[in-house]
Every structure is written in structure tokens, then in C-alpha cells.
C-alpha atoms as a PDB file:
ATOM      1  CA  UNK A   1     -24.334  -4.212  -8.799  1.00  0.00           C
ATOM      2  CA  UNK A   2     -23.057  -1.915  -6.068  1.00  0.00           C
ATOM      3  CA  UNK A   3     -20.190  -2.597  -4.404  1.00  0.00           C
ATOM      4  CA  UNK A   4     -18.388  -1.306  -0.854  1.00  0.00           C
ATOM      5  CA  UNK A   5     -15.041  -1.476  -2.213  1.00  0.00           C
ATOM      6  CA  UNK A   6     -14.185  -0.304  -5.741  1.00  0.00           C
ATOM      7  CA  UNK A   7     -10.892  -1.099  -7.124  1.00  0.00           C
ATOM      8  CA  UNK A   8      -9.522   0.749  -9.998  1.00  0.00           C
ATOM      9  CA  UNK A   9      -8.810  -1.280 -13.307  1.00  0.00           C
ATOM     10  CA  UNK A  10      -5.099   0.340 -12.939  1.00  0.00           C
ATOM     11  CA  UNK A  11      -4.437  -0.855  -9.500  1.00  0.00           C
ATOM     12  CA  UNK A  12      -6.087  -4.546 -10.526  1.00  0.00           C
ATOM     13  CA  UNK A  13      -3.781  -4.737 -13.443  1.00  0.00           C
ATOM     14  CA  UNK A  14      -0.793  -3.642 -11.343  1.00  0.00           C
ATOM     15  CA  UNK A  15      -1.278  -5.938  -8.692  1.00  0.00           C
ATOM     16  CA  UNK A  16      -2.285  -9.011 -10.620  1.00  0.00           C
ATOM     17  CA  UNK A  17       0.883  -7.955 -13.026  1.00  0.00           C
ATOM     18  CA  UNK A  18       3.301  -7.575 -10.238  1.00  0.00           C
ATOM     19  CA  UNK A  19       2.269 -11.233  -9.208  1.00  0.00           C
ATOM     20  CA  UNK A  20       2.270 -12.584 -12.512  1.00  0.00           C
ATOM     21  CA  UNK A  21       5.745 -11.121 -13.222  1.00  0.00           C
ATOM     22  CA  UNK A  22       7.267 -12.665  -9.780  1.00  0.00           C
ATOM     23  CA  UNK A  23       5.831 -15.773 -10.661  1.00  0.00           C
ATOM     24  CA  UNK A  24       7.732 -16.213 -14.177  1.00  0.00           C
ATOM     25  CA  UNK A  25      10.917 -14.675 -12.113  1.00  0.00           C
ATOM     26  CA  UNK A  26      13.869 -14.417 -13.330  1.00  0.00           C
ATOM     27  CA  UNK A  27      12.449 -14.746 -16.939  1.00  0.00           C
ATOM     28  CA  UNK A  28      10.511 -11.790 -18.267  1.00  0.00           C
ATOM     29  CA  UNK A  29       6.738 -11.059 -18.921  1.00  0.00           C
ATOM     30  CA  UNK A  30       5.867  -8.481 -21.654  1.00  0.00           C
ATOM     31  CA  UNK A  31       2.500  -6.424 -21.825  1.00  0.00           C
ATOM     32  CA  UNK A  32       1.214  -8.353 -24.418  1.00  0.00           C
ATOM     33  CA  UNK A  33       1.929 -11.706 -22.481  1.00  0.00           C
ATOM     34  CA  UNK A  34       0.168 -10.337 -19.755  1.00  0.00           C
ATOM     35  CA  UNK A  35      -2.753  -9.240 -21.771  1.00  0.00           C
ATOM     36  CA  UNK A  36      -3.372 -12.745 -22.822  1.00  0.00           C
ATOM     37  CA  UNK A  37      -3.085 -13.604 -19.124  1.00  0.00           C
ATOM     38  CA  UNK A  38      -5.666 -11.390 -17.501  1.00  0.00           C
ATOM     39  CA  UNK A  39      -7.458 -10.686 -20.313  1.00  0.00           C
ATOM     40  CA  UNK A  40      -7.061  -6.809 -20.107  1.00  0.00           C
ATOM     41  CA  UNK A  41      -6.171  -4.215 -22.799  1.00  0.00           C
ATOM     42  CA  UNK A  42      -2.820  -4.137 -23.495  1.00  0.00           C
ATOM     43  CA  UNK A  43      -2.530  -0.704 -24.392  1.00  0.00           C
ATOM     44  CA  UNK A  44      -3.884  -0.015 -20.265  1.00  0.00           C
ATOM     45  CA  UNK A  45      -1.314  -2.652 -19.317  1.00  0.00           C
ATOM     46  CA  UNK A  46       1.680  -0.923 -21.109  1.00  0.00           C
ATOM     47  CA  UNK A  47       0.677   2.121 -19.101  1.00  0.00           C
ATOM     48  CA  UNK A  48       0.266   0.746 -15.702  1.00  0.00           C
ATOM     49  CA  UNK A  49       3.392  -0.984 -15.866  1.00  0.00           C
ATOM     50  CA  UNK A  50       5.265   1.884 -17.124  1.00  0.00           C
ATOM     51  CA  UNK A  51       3.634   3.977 -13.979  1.00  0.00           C
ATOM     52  CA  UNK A  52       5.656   1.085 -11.454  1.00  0.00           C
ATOM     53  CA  UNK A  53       8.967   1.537 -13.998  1.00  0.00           C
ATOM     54  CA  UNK A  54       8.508   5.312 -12.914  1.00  0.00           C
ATOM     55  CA  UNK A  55       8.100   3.802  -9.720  1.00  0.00           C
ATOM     56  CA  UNK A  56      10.813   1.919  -9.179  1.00  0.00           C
ATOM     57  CA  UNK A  57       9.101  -1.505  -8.973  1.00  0.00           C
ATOM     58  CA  UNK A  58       9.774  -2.780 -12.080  1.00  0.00           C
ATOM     59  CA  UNK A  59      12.848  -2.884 -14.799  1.00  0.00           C
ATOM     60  CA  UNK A  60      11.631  -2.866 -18.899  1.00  0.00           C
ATOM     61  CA  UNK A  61      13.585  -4.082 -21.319  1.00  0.00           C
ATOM     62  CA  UNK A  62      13.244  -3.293 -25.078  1.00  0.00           C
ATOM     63  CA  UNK A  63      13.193  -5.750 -28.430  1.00  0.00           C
ATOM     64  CA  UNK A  64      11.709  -9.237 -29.240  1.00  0.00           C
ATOM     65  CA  UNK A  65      12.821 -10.991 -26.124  1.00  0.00           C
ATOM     66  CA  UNK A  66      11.837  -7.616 -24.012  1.00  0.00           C
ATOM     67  CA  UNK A  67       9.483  -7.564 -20.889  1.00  0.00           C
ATOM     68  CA  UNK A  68       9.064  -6.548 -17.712  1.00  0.00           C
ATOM     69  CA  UNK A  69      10.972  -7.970 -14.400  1.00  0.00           C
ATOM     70  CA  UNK A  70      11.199  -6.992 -10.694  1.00  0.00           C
ATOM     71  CA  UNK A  71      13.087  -4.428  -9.364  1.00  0.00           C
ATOM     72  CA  UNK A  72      12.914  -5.553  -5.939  1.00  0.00           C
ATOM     73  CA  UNK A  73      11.890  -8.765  -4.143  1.00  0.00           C
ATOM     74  CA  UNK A  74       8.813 -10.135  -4.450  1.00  0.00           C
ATOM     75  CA  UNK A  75       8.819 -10.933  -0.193  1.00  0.00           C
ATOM     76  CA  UNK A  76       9.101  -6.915   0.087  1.00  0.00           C
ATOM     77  CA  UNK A  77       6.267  -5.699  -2.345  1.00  0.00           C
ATOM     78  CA  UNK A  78       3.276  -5.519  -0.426  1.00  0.00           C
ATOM     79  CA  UNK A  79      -0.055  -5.296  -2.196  1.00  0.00           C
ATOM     80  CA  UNK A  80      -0.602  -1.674  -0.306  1.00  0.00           C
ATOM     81  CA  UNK A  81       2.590  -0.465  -2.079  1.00  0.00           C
ATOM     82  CA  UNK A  82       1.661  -1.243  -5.281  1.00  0.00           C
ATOM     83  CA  UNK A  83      -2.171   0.161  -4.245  1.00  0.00           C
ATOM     84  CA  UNK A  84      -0.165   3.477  -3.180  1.00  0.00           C
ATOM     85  CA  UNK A  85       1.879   3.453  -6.342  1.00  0.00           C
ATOM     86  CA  UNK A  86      -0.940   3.495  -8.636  1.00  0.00           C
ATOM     87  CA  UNK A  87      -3.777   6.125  -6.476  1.00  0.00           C
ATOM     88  CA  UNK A  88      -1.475   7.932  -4.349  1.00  0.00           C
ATOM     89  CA  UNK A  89      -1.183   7.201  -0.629  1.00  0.00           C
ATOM     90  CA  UNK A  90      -4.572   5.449   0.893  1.00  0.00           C
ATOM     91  CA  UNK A  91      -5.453   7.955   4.129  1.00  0.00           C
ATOM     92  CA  UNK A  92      -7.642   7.363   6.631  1.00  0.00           C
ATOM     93  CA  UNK A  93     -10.804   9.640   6.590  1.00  0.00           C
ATOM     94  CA  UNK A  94     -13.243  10.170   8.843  1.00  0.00           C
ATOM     95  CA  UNK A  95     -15.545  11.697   6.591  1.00  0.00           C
ATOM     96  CA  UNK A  96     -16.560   9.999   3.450  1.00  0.00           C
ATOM     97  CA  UNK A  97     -17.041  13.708   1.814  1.00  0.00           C
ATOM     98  CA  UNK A  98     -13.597  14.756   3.523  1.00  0.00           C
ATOM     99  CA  UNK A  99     -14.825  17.972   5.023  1.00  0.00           C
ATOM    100  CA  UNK A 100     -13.803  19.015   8.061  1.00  0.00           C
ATOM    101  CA  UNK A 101     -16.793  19.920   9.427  1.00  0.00           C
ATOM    102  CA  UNK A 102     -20.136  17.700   9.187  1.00  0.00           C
ATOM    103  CA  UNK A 103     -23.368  19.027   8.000  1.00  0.00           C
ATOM    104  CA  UNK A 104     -24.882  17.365  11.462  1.00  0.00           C
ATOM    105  CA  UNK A 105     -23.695  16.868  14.787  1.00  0.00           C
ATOM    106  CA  UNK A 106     -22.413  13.443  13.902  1.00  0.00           C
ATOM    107  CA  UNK A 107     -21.212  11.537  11.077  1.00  0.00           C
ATOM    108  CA  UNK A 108     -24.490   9.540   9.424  1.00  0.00           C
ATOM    109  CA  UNK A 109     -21.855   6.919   8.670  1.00  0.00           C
ATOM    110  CA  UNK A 110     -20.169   6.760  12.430  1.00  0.00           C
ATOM    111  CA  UNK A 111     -16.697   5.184  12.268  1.00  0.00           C
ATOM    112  CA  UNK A 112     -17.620   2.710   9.759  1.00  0.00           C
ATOM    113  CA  UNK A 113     -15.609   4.751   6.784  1.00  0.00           C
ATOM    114  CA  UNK A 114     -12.932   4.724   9.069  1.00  0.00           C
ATOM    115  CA  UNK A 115     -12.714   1.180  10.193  1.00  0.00           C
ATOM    116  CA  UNK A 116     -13.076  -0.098   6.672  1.00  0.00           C
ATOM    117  CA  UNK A 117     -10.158   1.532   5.284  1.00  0.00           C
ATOM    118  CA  UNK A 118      -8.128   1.112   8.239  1.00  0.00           C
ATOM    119  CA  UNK A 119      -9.234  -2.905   8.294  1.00  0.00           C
ATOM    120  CA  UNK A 120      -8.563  -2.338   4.371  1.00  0.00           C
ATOM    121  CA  UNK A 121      -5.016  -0.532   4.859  1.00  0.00           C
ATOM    122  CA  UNK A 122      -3.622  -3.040   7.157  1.00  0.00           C
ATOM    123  CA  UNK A 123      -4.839  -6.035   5.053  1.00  0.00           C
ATOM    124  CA  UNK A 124      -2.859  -4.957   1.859  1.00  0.00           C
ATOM    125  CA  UNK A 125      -0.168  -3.627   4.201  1.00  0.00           C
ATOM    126  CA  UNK A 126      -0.382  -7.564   5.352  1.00  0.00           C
ATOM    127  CA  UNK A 127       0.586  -8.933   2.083  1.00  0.00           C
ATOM    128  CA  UNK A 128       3.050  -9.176  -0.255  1.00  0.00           C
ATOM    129  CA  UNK A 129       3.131 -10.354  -3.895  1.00  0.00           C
ATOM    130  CA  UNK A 130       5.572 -13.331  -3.251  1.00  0.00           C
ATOM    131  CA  UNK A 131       2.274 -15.042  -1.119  1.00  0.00           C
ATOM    132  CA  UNK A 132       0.462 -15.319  -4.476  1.00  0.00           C
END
């Protein structure tokens, strides 16, 4: 089934780990507990979460008690963040082909590209992983 929004896996895991993560706060989650949580690989967990290490969301620690906690407060994580973190900053585009010049003399699509990732932007922009 088609959809008009498409998440990637990586930015689903990220988010839904970020939340999960705040949630057990100060305690820590590791991959594998997080795996059994959402259900996804762990292998794809371990890298996603070493992508927000990288990017300064997160703190690992090693060993049998090891995991993952946050770096910064859950109240100033907001879901675009992470989103930004994982696929690289979310622009807004008139063009769903991102040329600069259309084929006809106006966009097929109109503003409605445009709109939906702006409406899209500010909702993730909106909300932060301590509201979950």
C-alpha cells in the first residue's frame, strides 16, 4: 500500500529509541533491550544509536550493565532533530524532482509538496521526546 509519507526504518528506530530511552531515564536501555521492545533488528538498532552517539544525543556505555542514556534533556529533543540527525536536514522543495526549472509552465503538483513538508517540518519541530 502506497503511502504520502515514508519514514525510514533508521529514523523510526531512532525516534521510538530516543523515547524509549527517556522513559527508563536515569537507568540505561541497551540495543538488545530495545530490540525486544520494538521488535526491530538489533544489529540496525546498534547502528542507529551509534549514528545519535556520533551525534551527540546519546552517551554508550560498555559491559554487562552497559546501554544507552541521554545526552541531553528529553524537554529539548524534538522529534525533527532526531529526523535531521538520521537523513540530513529536511528542506523545503518546491519541486518534488528538485530541478530548478519545470518541464511545464507550472508545477503538476502546485504547492502541495511544499505545504506538506512545511506542515510536516513544523509538526516534528512541535515535539519533543519528553511528550511521549
Amino acid at each position: 500500500m502506497a503511502r504520502i509519507v515514508n519514514l525510514s526504518e533508521s529514523v523510526l528506530i531512532a525516534i521510538h529509541s530516543l523515547i524509549l530511552i527517556s522513559q527508563k531515564a536515569p537507568s540505561v536501555l541497551s540495543a538488545n533491550d530495545l530490540a525486544k521492545k520494538s521488535g526491530a533488528s538489533e544489529n540496525t538498532i546498534a547502528k542507529v544509536l551509534q549514528r545519535l552517539t556520533k551525534e551527540n544525543y546519546l552517551k554508550s556505555s560498555r559491559g554487562p550493565q552497559g546501554g544507552f542514556t541521554l545526552v541531553k534533556d528529553a524537554r529539548d529533543i524534538s522529534l525533527l532533530d532526531i529526523y535531521e540527525a538520521v537523513e540530513g536536514k529536511l528542506d523545503l522543495t518546491s519541486c518534488p524532482f528538485n530541478k530548478l526549472k519545470c518541464t511545464f509552465s507550472s508545477c503538476i503538483f502546485g504547492d502541495v509538496v511544499t505545504g506538506i513538508t512545511r506542515d510536516f517540518k513544523e509538526y516534528l519541530k512541535s515535539k519533543t521526546i519528553a511528550q511521549y
